[in-house]
Protein backbone atom coordinates (compact mmCIF):
# COMPACT_ATOMS: atom_id res chain seq x y z
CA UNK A 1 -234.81 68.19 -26.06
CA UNK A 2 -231.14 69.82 -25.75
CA UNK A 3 -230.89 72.66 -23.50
CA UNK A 4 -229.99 74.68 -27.21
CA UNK A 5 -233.70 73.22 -28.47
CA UNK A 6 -235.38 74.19 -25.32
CA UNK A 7 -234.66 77.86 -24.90
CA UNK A 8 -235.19 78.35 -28.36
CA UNK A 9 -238.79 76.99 -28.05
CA UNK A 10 -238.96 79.29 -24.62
CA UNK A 11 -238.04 82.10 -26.35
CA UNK A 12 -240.20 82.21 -29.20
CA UNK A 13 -243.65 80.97 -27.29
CA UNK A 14 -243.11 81.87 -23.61
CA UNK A 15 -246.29 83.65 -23.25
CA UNK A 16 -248.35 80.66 -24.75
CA UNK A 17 -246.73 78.37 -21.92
CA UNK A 18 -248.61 79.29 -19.32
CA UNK A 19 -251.81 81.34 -20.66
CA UNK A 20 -253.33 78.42 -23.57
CA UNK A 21 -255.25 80.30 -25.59
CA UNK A 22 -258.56 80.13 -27.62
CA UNK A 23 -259.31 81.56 -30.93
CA UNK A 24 -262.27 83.31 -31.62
CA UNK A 25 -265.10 82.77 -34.10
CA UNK A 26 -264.83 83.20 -37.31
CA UNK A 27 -265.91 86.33 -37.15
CA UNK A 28 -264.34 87.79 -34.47
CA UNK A 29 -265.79 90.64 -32.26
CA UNK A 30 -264.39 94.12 -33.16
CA UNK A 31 -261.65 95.05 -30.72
CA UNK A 32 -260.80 98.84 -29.56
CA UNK A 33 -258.10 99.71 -27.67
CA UNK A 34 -257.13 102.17 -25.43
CA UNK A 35 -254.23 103.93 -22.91
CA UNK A 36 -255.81 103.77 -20.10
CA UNK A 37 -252.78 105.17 -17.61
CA UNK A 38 -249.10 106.17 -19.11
CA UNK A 39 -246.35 106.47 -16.57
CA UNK A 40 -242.52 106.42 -16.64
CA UNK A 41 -242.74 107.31 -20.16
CA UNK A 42 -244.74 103.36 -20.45
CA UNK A 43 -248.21 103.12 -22.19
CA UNK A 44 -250.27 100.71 -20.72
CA UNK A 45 -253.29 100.21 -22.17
CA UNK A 46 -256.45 97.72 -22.13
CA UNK A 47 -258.83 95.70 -25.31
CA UNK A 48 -262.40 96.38 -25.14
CA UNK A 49 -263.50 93.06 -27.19
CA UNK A 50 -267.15 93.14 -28.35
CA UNK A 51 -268.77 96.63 -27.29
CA UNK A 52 -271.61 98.05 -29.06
CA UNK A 53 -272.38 101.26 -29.31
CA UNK A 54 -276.49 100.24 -30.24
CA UNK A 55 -276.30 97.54 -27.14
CA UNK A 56 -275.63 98.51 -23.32
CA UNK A 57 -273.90 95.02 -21.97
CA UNK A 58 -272.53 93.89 -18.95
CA UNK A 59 -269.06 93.40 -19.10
CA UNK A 60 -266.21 91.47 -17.70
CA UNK A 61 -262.66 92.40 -16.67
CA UNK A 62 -259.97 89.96 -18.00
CA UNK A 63 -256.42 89.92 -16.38
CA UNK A 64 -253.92 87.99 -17.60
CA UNK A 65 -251.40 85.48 -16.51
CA UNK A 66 -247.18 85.37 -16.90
CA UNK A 67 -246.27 85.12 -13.42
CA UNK A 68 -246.70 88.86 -13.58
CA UNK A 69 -243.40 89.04 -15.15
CA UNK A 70 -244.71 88.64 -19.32
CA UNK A 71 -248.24 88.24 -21.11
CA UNK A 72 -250.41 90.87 -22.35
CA UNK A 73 -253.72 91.83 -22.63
CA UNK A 74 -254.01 90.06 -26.24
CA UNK A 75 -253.93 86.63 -24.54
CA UNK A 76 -258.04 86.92 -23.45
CA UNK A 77 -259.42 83.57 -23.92
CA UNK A 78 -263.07 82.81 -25.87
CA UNK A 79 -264.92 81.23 -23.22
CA UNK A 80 -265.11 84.42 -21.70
CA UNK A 81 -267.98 85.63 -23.52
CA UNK A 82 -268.39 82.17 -25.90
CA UNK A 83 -271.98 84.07 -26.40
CA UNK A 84 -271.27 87.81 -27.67
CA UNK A 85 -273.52 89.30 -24.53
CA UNK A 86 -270.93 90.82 -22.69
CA UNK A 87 -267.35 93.13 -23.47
CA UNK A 88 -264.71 91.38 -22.63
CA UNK A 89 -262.19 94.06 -21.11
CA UNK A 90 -258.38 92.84 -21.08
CA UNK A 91 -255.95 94.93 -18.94
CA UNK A 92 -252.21 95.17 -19.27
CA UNK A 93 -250.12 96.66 -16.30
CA UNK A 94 -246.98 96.55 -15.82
CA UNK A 95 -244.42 93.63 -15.72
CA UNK A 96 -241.53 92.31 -13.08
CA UNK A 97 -238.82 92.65 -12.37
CA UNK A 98 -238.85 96.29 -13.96
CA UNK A 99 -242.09 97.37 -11.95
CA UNK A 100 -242.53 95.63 -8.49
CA UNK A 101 -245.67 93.99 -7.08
CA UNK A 102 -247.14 97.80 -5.53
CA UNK A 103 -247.20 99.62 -8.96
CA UNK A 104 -248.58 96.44 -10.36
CA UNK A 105 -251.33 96.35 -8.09
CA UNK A 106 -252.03 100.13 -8.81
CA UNK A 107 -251.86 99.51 -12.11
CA UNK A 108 -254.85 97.15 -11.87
CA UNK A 109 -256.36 99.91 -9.68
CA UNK A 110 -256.45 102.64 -11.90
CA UNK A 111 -257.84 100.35 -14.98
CA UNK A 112 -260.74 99.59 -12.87
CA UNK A 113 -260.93 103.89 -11.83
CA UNK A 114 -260.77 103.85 -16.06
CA UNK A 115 -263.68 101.46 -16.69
CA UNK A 116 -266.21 103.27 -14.33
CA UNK A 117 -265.32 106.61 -15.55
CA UNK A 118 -264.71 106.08 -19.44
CA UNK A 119 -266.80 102.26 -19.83
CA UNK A 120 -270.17 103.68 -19.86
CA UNK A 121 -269.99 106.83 -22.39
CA UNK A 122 -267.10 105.26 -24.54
CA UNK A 123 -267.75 101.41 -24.61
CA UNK A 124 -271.71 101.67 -23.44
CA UNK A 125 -270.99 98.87 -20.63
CA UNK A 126 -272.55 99.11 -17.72
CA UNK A 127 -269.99 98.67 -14.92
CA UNK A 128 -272.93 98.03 -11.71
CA UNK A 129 -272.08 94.17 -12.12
CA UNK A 130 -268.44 93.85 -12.90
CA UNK A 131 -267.06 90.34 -13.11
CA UNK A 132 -263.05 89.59 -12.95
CA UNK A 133 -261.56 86.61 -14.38
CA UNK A 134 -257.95 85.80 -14.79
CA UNK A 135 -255.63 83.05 -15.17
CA UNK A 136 -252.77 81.76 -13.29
CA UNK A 137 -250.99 85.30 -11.57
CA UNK A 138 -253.96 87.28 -13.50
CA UNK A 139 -256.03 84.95 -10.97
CA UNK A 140 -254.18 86.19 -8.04
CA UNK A 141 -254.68 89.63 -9.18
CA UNK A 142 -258.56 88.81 -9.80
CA UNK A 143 -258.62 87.73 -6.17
CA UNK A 144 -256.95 90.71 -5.26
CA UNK A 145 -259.82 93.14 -6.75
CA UNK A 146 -261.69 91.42 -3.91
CA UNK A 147 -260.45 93.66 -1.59
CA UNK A 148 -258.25 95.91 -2.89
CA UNK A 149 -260.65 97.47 -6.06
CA UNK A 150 -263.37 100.13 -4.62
CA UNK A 151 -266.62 99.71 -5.39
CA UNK A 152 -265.79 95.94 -5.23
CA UNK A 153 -266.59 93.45 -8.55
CA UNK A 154 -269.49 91.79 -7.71
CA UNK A 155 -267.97 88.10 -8.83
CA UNK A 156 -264.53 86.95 -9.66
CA UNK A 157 -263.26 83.80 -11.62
CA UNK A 158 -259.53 82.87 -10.70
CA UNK A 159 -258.20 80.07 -12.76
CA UNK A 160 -254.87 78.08 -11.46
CA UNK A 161 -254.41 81.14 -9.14
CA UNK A 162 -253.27 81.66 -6.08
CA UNK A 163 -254.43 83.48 -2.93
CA UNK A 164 -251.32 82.89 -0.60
CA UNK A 165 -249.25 84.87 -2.24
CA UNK A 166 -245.81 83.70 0.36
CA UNK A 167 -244.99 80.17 0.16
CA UNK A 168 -242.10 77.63 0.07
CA UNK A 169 -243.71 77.05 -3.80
CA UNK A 170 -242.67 81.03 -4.82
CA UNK A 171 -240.01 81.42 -2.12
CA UNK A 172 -237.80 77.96 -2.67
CA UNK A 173 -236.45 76.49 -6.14
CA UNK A 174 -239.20 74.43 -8.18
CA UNK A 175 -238.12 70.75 -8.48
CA UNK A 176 -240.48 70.79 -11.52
CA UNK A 177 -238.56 73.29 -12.78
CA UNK A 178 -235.05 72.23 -11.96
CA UNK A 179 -236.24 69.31 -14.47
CA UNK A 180 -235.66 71.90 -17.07
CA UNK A 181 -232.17 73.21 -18.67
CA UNK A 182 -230.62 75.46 -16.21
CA UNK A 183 -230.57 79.18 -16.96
CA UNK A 184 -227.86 80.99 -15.81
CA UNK A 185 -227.64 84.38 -13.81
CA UNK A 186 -226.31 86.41 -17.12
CA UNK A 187 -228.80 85.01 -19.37
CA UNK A 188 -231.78 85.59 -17.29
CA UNK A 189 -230.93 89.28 -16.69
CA UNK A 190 -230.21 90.06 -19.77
CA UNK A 191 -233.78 89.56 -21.46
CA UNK A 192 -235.05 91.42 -19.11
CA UNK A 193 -234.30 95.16 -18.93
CA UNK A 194 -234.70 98.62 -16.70
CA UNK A 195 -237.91 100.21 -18.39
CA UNK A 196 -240.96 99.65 -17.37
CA UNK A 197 -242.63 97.20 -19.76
CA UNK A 198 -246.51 96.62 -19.95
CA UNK A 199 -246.27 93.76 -22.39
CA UNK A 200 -243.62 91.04 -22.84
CA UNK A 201 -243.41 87.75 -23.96
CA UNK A 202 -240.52 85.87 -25.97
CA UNK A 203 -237.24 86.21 -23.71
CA UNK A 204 -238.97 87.31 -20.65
CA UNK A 205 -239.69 83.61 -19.89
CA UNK A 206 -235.70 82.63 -19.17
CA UNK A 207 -236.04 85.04 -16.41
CA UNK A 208 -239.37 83.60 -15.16
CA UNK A 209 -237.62 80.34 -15.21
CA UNK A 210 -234.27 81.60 -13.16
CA UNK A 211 -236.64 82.59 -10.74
CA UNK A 212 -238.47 79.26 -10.26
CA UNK A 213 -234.80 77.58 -10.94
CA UNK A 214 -233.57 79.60 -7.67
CA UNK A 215 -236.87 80.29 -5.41
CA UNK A 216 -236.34 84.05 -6.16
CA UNK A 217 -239.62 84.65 -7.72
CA UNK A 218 -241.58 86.49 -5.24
CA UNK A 219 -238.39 88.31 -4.46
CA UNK A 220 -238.09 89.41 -8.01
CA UNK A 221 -241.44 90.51 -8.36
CA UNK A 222 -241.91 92.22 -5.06
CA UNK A 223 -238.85 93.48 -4.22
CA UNK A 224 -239.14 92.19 -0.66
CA UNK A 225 -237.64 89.20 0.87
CA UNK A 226 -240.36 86.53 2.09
CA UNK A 227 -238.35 85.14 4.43
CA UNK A 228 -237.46 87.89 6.91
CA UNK A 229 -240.55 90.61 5.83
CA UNK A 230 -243.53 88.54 5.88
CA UNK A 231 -245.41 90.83 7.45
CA UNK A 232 -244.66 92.53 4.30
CA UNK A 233 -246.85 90.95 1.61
CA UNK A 234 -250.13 90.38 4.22
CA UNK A 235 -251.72 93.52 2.40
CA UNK A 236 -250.99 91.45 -1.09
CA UNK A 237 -252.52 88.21 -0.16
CA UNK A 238 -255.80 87.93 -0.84
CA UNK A 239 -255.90 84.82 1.34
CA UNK A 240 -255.28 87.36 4.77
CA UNK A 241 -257.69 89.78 3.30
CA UNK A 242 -261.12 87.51 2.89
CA UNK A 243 -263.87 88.90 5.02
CA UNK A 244 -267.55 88.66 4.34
CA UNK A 245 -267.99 91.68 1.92
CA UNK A 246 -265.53 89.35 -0.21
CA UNK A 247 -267.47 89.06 -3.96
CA UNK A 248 -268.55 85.73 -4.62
CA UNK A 249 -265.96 83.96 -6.41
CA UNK A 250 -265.26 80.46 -8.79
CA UNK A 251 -261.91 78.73 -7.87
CA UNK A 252 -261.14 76.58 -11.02
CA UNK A 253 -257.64 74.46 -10.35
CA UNK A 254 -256.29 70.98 -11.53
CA UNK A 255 -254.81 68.59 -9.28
CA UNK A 256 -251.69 68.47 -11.02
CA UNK A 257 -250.84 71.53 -11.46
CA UNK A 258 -246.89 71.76 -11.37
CA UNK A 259 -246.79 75.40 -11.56
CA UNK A 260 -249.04 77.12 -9.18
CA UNK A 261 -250.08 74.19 -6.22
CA UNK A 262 -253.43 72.95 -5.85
CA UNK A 263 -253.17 74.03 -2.09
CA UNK A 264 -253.19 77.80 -2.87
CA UNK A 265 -256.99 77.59 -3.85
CA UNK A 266 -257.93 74.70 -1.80
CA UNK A 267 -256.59 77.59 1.30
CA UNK A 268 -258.59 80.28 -0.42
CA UNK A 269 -261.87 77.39 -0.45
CA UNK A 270 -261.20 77.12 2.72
CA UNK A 271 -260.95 81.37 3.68
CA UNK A 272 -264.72 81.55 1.82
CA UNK A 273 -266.48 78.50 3.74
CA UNK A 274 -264.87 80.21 6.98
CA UNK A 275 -265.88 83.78 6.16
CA UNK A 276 -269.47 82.38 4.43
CA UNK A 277 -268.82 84.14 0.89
CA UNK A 278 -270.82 82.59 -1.58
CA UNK A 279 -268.23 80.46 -3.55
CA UNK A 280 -267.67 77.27 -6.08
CA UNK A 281 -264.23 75.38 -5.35
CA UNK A 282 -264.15 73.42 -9.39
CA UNK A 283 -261.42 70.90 -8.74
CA UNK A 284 -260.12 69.35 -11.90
CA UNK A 285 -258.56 66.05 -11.47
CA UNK A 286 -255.10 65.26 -13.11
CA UNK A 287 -255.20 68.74 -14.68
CA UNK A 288 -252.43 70.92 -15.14
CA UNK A 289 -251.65 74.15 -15.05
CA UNK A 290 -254.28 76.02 -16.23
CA UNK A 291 -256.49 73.09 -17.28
CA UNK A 292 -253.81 71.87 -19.09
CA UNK A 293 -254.14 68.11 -20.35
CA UNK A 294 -258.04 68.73 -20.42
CA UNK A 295 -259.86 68.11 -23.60
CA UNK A 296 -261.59 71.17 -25.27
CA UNK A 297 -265.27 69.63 -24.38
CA UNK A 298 -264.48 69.24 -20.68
CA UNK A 299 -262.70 72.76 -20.56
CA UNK A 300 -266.25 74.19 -22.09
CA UNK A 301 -268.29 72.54 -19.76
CA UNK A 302 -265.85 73.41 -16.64
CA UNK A 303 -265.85 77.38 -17.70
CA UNK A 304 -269.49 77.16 -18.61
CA UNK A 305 -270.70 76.07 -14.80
CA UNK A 306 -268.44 78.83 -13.75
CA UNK A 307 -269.90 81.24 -15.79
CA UNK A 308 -273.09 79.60 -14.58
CA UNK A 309 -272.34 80.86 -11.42
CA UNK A 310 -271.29 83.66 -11.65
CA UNK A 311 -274.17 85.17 -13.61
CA UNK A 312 -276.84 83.53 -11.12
CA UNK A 313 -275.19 85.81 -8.58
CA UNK A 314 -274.93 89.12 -10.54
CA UNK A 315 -278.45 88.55 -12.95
């Protein structure tokens, strides 16, 4: 593919790159929506798939992934909630480089003050056994609610995530993604802008791969430089933050993953054995990035044990 070919295909599916996702039945659940914080003149808002107003359920926060730079809340995948019994809540916050890594984590913060206050009376959840799942970043920010979300979820699901957060991976250029057609300085900037964005997609993912291209990525989205303020990021890294009130959590990750390394949750594994936090480590040979390269049957049975989990610790 010429390097014309490639950013073309970038542009218009950028999103879909690193979040695969899974249509629903054929009947789909109905799906509300709803501002849940609006700031700097930015909506950001959340999907509340599934609620019933005849049914109380249990629900479970979605975040997604993007490298917390594009995605949206429409990119919640079916195996979720594969059997209609809970809502599936999917948050937006805000994106990088427009909104740095502390309003992002509020962000997630005040969706979560949203869902206790508002979930009961206006989606008839109820919020005592909160579950968070997310994907690639969305799974570092599902590890984050660990610690950094009050009352605390009472299980989390981070798939391809990462609980590091500082590394030569995020912090040095990608020779996966030096593979790829360079992206230069002025085009990376420039589909980006200066207003806070809570969804983004398309463009956004030329300046996701500038940062890879040029280990600027954590930079970028933090606004802090790794290398000389590392001290910096320990109250973002889920990894330094583990302690035994930690929820019990599912680690899914493939052994190939070129994007986010195996390593960050074999580390996190290793955080819950020392700490003694119920946990399941789901190692996925040869997988990619976010299961990619796994057939659909073996990607159903993988979420289903996780799910299996997770509900034999919340009931």
């Amino acid at each position: 593919m010429n390097r014309h070919d490639f950013l073309k295909t970038l542009a218009a599916g950028a999103a879909s790159l690193l979040v695969p996702r899974w249509t629903w039945s054929e009947q789909p659940p109905e799906v509300k929506t709803f501002t849940y914080k609006t700031v700097g003149g930015c909506e950001i808002k959340l999907d509340a798939i599934g609620a019933d107003p005849n049914v109380r359920k249990p629900a479970i926060v979605f975040i997604h992934g993007g490298a917390l730079i594009l995605g949206s809340r429409k990119d919640a995948p079916k195996w979720l909630n594969r059997q209609g019994d809970h809502v599936v809540i999917s948050i937006d916050y805000r994106l990088a480089p427009e909104t740095k890594l502390p309003a992002i984590i509020e962000d997630v913060h005040d969706a979560f003050i949203w869902i206790h206050k508002q979930g009961p009376k206006t989606l008839n959840i109820s919020t005592r056994n909160l579950v968070v799942a997310g994907e690639s970043a969305g799974g570092y920010l599902a590890l984050m609610t660990g610690f950094c979300v009050k009352p605390r979820p009472k299980a989390l699901i981070s798939v391809s995530g990462y609980g590091g957060g500082v590394g030569p991976w995020c912090s040095r250029p990608s020779a996966y993604h030096m593979q790829k057609p360079r992206v230069s300085k002025e085009e990376a900037y420039a589909s980006v802008g200066t207003k806070c964005v809570s969804e983004g997609g398309g463009q956004r993912g030329k300046f996701y791969l500038y940062t890879r291209q040029n280990g600027i990525s954590l930079q970028e989205v933090a606004g802090h430089n790794p290398d000389t303020e590392a001290k910096w990021f320990e109250s973002y890294c889920p990894l330094q933050n583990v302690s035994r009130r930690y929820p019990p959590t599912v680690l899914i990750h493939g052994t190939a993953d070129t994007d986010v390394p195996y390593a960050e949750s074999d580390a996190m594994d290793k955080a819950l054995t020392h700490f003694k936090v119920p946990h399941k480590f789901i190692s996925v040979p040869g997988a990619g990035h976010v299961l990619e390269g796994v057939a659909d049957d073996e990607k159903a049975r993988i979420f289903d044990e996780a799910l299996a989990f997770v509900k034999g610790r919340v009931g």
